[in-house]
C-alpha atoms as a PDB file:
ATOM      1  CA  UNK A   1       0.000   0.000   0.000  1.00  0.00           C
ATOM      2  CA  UNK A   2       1.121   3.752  -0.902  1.00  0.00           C
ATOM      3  CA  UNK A   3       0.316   6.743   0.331  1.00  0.00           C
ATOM      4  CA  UNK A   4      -0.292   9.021  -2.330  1.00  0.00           C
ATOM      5  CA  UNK A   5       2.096  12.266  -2.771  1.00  0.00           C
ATOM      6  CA  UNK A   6       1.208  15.688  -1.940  1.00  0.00           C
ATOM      7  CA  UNK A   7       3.361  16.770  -4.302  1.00  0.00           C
ATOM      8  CA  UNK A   8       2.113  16.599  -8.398  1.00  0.00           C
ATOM      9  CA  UNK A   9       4.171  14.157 -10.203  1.00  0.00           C
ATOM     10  CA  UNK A  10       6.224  17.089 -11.878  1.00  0.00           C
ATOM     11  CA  UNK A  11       7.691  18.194  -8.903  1.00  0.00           C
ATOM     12  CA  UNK A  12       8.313  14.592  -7.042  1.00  0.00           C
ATOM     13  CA  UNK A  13      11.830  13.231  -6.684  1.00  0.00           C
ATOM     14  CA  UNK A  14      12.944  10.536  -9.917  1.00  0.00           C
ATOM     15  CA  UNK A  15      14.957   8.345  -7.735  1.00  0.00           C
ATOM     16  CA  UNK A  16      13.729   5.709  -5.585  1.00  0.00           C
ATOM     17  CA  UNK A  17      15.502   5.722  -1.915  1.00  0.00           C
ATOM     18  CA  UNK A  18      17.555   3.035  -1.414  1.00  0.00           C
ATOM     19  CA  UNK A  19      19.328   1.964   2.283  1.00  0.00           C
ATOM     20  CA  UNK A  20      22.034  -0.212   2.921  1.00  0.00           C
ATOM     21  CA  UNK A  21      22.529  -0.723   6.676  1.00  0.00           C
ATOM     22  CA  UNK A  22      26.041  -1.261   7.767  1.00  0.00           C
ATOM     23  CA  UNK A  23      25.600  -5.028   8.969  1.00  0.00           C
ATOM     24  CA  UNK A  24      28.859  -6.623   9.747  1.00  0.00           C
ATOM     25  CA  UNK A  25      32.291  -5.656   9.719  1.00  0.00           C
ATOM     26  CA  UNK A  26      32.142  -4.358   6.293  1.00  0.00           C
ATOM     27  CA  UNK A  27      29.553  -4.393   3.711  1.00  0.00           C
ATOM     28  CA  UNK A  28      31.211  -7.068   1.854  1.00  0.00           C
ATOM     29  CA  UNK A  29      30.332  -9.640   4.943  1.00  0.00           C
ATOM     30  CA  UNK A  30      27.063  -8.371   5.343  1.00  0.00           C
ATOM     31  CA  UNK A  31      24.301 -11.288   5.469  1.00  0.00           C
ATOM     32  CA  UNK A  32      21.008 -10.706   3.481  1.00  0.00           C
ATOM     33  CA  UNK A  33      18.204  -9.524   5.343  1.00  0.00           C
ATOM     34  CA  UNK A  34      14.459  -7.878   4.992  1.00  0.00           C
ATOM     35  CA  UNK A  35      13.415  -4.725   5.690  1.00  0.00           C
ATOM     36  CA  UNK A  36       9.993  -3.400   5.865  1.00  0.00           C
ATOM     37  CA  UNK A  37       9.100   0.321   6.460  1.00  0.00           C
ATOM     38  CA  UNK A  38       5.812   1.484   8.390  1.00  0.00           C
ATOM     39  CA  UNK A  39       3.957   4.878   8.362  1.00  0.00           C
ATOM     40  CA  UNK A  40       3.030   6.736  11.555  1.00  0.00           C
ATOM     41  CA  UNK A  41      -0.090   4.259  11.886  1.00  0.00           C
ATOM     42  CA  UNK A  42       1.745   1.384  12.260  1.00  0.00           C
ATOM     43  CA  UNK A  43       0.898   0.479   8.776  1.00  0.00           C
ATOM     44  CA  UNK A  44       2.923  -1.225   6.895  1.00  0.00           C
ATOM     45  CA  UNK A  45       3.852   0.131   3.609  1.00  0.00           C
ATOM     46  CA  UNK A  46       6.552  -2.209   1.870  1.00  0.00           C
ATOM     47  CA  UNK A  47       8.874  -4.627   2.595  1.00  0.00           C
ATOM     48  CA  UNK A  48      12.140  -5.963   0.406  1.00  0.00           C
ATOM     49  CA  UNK A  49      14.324  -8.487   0.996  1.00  0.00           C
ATOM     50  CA  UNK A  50      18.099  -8.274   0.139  1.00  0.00           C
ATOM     51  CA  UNK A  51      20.810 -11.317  -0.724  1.00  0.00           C
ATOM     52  CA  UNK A  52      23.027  -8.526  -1.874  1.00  0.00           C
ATOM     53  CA  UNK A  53      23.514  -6.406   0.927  1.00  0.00           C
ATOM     54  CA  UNK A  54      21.611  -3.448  -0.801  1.00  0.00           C
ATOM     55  CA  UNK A  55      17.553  -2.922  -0.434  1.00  0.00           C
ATOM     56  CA  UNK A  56      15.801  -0.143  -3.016  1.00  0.00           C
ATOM     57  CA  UNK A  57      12.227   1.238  -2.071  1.00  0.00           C
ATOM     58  CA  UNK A  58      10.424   3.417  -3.639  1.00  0.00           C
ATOM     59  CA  UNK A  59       9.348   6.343  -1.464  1.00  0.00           C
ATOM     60  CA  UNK A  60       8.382   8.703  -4.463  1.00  0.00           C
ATOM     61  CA  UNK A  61       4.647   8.069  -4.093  1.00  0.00           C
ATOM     62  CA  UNK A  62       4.630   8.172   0.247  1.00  0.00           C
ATOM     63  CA  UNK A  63       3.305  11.549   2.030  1.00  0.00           C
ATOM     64  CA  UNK A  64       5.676  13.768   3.817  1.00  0.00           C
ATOM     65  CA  UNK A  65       6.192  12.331   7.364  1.00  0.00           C
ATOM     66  CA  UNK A  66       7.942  10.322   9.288  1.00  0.00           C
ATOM     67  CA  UNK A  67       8.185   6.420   8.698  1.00  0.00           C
ATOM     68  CA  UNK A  68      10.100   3.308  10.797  1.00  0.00           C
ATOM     69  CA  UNK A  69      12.063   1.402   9.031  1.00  0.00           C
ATOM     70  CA  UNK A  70      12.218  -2.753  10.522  1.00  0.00           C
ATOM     71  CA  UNK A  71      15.713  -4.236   9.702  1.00  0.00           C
ATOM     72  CA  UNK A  72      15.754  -7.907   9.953  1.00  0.00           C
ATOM     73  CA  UNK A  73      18.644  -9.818   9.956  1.00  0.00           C
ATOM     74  CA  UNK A  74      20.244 -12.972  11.966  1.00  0.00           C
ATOM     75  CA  UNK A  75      17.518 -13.311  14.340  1.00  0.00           C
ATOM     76  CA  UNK A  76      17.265  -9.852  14.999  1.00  0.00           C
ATOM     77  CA  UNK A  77      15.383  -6.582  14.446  1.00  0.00           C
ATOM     78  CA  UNK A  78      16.823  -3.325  14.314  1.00  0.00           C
ATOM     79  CA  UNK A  79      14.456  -0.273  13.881  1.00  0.00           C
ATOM     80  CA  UNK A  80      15.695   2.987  12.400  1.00  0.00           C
ATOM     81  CA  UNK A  81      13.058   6.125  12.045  1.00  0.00           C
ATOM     82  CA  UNK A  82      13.017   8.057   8.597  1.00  0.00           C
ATOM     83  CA  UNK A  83      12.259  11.384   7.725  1.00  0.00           C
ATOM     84  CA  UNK A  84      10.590  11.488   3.838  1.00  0.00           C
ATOM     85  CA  UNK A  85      10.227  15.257   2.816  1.00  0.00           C
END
């Protein structure tokens, strides 16, 4: 589910965010994991899942606000929390 933009398409950003958490001692040995990202509801909004140590969402279409990231990985959950302007 997306939240739609309050921006018009002309003036949104063209590039998708993407995150790559530094997991490990480097990202070379990082392990895959999933992340999913949540609005201020506790909705969630999207999820990916990474073998490569890199994870691209698309935030273009997602109202200004702040979001919480979930970061799963080796049995645990890290949460980060976002600012999308």
């Amino acid at each position: 589910m997306h939240c739609p933009s309050s921006k018009p398409p002309s003036q949104q950003d063209t590039n998708p965010r993407s995150y790559a958490p530094k997991i490990g001692n480097s990202q070379q040995d990082a392990p895959a994991f999933r992340i999913e990202i949540y609005n201020q509801d506790q909705e969630l909004m999207d999820q990916a899942y990474s073998e490569d140590r890199r994870v691209v969402l698309d935030t273009r279409l997602y109202a200004k606000g702040t979001y919480f990231l979930h970061i799963f990985y080796e049995g645990e959950v890290r949460q980060k929390q976002i600012l999308i302007e």
